[in-house]
C-alpha atoms as a PDB file:
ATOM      1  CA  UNK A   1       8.733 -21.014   8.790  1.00  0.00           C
ATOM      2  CA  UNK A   2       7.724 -17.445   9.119  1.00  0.00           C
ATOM      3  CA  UNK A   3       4.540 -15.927   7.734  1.00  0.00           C
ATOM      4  CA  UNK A   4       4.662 -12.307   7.550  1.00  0.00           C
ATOM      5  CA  UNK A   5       1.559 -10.245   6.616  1.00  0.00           C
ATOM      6  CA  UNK A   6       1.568  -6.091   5.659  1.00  0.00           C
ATOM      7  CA  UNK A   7      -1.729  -4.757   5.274  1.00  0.00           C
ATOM      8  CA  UNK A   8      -2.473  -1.652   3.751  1.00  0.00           C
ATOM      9  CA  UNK A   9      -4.553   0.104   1.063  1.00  0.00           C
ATOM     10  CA  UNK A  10      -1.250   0.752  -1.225  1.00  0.00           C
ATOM     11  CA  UNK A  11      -3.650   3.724  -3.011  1.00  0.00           C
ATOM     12  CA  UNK A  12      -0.669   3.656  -4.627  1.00  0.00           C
ATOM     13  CA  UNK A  13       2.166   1.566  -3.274  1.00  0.00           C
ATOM     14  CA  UNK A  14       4.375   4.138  -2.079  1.00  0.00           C
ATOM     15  CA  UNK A  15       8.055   4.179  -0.266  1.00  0.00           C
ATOM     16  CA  UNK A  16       6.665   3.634   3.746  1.00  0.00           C
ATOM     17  CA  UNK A  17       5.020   0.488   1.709  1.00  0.00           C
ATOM     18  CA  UNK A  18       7.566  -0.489   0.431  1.00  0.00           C
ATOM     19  CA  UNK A  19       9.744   0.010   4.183  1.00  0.00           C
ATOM     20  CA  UNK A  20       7.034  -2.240   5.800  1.00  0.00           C
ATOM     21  CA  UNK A  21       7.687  -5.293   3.127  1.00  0.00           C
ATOM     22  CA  UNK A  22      11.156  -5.295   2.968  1.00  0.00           C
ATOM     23  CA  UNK A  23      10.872  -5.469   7.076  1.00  0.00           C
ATOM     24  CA  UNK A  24       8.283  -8.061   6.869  1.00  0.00           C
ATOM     25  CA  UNK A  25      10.952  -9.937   4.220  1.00  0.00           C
ATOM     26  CA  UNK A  26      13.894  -9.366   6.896  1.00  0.00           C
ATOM     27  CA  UNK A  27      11.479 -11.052   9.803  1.00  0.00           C
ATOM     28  CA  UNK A  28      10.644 -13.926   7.609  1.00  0.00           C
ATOM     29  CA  UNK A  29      14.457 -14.524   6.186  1.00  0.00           C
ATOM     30  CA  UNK A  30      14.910 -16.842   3.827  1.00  0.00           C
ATOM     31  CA  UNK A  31      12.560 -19.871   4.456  1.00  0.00           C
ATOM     32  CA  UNK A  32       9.604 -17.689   5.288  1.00  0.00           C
ATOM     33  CA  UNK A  33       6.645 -15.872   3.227  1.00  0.00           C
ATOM     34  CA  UNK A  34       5.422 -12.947   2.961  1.00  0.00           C
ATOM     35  CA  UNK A  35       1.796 -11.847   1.970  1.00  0.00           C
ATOM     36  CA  UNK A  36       0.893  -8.428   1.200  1.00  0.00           C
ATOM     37  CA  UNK A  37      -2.904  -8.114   1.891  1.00  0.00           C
ATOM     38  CA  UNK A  38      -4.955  -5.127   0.274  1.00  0.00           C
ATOM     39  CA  UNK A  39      -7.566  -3.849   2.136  1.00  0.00           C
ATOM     40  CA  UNK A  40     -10.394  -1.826   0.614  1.00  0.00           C
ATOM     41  CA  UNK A  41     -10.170  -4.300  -2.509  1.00  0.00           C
ATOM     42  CA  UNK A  42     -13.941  -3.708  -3.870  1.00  0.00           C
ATOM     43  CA  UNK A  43     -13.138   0.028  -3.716  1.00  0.00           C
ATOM     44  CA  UNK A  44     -11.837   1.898  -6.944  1.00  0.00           C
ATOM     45  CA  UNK A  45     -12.446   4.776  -9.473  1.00  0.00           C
ATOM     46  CA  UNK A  46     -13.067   7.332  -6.087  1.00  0.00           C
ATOM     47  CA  UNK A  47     -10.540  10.274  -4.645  1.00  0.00           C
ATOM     48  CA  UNK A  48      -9.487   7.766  -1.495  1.00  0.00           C
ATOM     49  CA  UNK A  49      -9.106   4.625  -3.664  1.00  0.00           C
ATOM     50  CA  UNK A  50      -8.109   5.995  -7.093  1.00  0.00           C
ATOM     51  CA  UNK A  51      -6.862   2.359  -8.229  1.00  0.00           C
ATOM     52  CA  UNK A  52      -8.522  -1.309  -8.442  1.00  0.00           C
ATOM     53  CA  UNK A  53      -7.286  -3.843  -6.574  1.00  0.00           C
ATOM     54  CA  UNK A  54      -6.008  -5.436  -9.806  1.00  0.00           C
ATOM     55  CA  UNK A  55      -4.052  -1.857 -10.531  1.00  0.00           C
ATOM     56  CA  UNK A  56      -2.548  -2.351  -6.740  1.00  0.00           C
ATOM     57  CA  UNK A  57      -1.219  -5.358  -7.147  1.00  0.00           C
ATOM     58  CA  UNK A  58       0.695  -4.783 -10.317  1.00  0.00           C
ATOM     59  CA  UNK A  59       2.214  -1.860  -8.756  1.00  0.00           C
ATOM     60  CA  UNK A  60       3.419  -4.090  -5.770  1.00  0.00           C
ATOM     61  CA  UNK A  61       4.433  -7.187  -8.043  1.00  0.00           C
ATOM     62  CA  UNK A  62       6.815  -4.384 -10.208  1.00  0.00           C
ATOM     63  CA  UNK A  63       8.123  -3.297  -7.128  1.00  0.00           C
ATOM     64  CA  UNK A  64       8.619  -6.567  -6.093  1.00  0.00           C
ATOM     65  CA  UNK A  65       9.856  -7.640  -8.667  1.00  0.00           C
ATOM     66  CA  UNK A  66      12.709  -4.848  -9.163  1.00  0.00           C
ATOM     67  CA  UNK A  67      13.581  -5.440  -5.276  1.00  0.00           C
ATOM     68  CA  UNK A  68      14.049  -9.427  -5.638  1.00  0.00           C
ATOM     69  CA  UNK A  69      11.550 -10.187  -2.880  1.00  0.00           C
ATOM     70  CA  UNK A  70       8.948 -13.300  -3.141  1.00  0.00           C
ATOM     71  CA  UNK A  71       5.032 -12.164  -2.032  1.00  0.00           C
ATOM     72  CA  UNK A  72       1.880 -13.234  -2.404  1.00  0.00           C
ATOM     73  CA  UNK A  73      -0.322 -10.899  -2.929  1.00  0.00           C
ATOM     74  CA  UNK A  74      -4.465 -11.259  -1.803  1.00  0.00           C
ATOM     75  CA  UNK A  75      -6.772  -8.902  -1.635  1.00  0.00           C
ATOM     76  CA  UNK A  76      -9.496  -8.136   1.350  1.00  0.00           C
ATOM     77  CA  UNK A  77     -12.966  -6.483   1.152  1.00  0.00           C
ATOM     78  CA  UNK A  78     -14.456  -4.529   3.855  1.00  0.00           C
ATOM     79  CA  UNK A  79     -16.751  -5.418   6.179  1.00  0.00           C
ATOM     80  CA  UNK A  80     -17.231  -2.136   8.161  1.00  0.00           C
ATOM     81  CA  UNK A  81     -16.996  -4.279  11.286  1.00  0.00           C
ATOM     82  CA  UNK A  82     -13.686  -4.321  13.203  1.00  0.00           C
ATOM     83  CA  UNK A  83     -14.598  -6.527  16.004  1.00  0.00           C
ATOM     84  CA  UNK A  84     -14.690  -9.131  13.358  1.00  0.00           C
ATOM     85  CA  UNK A  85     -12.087  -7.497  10.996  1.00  0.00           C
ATOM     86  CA  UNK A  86      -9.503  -9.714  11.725  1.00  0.00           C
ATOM     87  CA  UNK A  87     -11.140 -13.003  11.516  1.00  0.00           C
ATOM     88  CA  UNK A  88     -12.575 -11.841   8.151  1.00  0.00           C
ATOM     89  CA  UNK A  89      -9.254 -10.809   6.899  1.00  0.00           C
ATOM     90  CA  UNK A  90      -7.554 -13.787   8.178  1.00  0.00           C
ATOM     91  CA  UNK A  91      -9.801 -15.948   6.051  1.00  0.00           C
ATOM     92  CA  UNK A  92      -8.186 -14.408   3.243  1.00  0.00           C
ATOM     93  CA  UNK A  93      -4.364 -13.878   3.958  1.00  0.00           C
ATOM     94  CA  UNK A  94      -3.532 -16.695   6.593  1.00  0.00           C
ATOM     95  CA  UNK A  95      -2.048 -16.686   9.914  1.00  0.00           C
ATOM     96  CA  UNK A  96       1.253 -14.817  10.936  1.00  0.00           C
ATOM     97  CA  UNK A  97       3.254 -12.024  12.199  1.00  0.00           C
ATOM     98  CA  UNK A  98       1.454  -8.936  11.516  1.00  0.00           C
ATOM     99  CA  UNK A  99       4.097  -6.081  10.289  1.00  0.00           C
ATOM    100  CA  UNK A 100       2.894  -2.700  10.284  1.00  0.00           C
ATOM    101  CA  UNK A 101       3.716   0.612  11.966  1.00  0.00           C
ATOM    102  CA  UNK A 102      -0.015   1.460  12.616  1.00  0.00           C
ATOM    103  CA  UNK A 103      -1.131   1.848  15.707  1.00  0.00           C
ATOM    104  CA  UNK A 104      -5.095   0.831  15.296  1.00  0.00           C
ATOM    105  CA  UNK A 105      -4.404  -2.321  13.329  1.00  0.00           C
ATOM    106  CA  UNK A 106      -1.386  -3.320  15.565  1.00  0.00           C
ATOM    107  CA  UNK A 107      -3.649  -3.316  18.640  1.00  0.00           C
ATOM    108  CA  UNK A 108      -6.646  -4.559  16.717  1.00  0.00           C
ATOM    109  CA  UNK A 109      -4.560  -7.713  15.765  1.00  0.00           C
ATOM    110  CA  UNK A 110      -2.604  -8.075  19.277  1.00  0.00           C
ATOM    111  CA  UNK A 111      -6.012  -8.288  20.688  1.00  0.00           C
ATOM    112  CA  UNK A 112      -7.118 -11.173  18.676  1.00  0.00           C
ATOM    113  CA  UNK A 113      -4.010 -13.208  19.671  1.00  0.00           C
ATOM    114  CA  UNK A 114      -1.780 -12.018  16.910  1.00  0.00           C
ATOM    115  CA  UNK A 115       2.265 -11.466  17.234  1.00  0.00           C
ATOM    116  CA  UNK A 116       2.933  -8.026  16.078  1.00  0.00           C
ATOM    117  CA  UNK A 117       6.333  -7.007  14.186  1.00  0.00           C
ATOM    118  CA  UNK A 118       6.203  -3.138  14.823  1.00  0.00           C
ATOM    119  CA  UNK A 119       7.785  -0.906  12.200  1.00  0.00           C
ATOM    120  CA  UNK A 120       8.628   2.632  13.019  1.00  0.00           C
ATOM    121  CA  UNK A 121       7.176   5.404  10.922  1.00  0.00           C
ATOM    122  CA  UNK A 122       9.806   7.308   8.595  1.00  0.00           C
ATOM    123  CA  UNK A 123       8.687  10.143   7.090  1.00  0.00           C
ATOM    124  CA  UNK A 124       5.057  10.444   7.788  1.00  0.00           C
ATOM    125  CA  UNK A 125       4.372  13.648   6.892  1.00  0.00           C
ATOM    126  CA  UNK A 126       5.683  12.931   3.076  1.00  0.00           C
ATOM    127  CA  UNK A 127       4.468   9.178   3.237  1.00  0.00           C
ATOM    128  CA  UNK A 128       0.591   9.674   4.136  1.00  0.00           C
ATOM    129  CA  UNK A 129      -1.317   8.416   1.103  1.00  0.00           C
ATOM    130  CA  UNK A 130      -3.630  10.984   0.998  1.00  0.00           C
ATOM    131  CA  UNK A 131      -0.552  13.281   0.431  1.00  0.00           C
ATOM    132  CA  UNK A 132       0.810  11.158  -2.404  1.00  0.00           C
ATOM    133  CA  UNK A 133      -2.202  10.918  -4.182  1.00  0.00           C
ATOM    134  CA  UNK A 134      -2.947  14.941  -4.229  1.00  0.00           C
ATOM    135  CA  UNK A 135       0.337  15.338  -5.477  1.00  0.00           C
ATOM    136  CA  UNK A 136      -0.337  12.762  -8.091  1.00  0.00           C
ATOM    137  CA  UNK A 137      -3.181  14.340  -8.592  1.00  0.00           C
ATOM    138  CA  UNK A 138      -1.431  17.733  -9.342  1.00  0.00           C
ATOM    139  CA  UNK A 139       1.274  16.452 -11.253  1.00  0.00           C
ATOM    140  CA  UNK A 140      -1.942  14.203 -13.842  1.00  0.00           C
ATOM    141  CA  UNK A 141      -2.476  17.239 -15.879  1.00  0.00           C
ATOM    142  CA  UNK A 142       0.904  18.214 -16.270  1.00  0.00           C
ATOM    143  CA  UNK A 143       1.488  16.198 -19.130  1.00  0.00           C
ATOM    144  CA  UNK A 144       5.260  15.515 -18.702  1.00  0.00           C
ATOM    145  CA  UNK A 145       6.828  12.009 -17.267  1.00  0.00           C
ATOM    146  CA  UNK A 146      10.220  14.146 -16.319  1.00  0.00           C
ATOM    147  CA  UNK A 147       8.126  16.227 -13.586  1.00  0.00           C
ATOM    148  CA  UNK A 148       6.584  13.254 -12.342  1.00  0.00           C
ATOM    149  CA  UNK A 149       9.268  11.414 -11.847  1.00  0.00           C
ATOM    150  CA  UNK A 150      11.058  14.318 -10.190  1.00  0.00           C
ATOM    151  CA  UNK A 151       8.095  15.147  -7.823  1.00  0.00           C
ATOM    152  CA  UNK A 152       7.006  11.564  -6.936  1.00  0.00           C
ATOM    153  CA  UNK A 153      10.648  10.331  -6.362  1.00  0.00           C
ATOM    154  CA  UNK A 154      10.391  11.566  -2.953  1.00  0.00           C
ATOM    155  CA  UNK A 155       7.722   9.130  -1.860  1.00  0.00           C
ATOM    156  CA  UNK A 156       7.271   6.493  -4.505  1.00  0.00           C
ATOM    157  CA  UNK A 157       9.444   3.742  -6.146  1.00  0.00           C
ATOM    158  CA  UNK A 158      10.783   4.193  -9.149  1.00  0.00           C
ATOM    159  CA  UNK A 159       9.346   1.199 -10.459  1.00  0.00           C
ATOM    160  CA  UNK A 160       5.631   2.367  -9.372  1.00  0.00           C
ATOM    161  CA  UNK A 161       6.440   5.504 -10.994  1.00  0.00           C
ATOM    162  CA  UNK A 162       7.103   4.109 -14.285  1.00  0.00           C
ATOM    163  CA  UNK A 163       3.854   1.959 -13.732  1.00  0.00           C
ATOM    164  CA  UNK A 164       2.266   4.780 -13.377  1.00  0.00           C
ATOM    165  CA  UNK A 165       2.914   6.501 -16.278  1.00  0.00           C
ATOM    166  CA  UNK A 166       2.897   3.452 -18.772  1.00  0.00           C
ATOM    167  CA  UNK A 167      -0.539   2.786 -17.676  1.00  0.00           C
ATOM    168  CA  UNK A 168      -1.607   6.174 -17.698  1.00  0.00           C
ATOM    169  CA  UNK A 169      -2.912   5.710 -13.857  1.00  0.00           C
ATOM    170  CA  UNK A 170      -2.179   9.159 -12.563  1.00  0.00           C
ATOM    171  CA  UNK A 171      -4.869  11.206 -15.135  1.00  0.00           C
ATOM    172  CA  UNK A 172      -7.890   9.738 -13.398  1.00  0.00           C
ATOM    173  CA  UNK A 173      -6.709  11.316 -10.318  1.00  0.00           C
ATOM    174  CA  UNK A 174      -7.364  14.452 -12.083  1.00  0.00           C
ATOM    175  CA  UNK A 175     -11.258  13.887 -11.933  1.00  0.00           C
ATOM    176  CA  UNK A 176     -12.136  13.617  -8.420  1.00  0.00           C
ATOM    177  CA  UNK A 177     -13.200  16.258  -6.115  1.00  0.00           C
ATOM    178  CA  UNK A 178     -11.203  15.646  -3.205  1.00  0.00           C
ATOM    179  CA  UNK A 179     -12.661  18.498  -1.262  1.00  0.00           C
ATOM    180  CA  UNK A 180      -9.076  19.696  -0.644  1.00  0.00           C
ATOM    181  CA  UNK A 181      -8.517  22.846  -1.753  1.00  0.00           C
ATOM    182  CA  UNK A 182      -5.671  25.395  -1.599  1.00  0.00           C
ATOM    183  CA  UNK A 183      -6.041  28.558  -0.716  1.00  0.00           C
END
């Protein structure tokens, strides 16, 4: 059996997330798991981590849900140590095939032994989170669920996007100072 881990922030879950689990599901096939692990899981209410890691993992498990695909879902708090990141996090979502399509974790698991499942990037320049989120953050005063679902279709599910909006997640992105600003 197959153990497939994706490891990411999901600040929110957005479609290159949602490319990297459906690949980890394909590598497992049937008999085999997959674990989606969120990093950063202490950090919330702040411009880079808008959502708590409770918030996260509802948006995955809707996805999830919608897309027919089995996960368990655990989150990871940081350490600020990456020599030791990946014994830390394994302690918390097993041991497996690592799928991702970065770089830096990819060769920070391969050198602690790990098998790596790369994933090519699609769309990066649309699918960066920091992207998604100032666009959510644009689109949290606008006051109309059309709009946002027009605008974020591009780069989140459907599913998340609905989330979204019946949980009223996106207005809080409308309080932080980023420090990007157009102009």
């Amino acid at each position: 059996m197959t153990r497939c881990i994706v490891l990411g922030r999901f600040q929110p879950f957005h479609l290159g997330h949602a490319s990297l689990v459906k690949a980890a599901a394909k590598h497992a096939g049937a008999d085999g798991e997959v674990v989606v692990a969120i990093g950063s899981a202490q950090a919330e209410w702040e411009a880079r981590n808008p959502w708590t890691v409770g918030e996260r993992e509802a948006m995955i498990r809707t996805w999830a849900e919608q897309e027919h695909i089995a996960l368990e879902v655990v989150g990871i708090e940081d350490i600020n140590d990456p020599p030791n990141w990946v014994d830390h996090a394994t302690k918390m979502h097993g041991k497996g095939v690592l799928v991702t399509s970065d770089e830096p974790t990819a060769d920070l698991y391969e050198a602690s032994g790990w098998n790596i499942e790369r994933v090519d990037l699609s769309q990066r320049e649309t699918l960066e989170g920091w992207r998604v989120r100032q666009t959510i953050r644009m689109l949290s005063t606008v006051f109309d669920d059309d709009a946002a679902r027009e605008v974020l279709k591009t780069s989140v599910p459907p599913s998340v996007i609905e989330w979204l909006i019946d949980n009223d997640a996106m207005f809080r992105c409308s309080t932080f100072d980023t420090g990007v600003h157009a102009g």
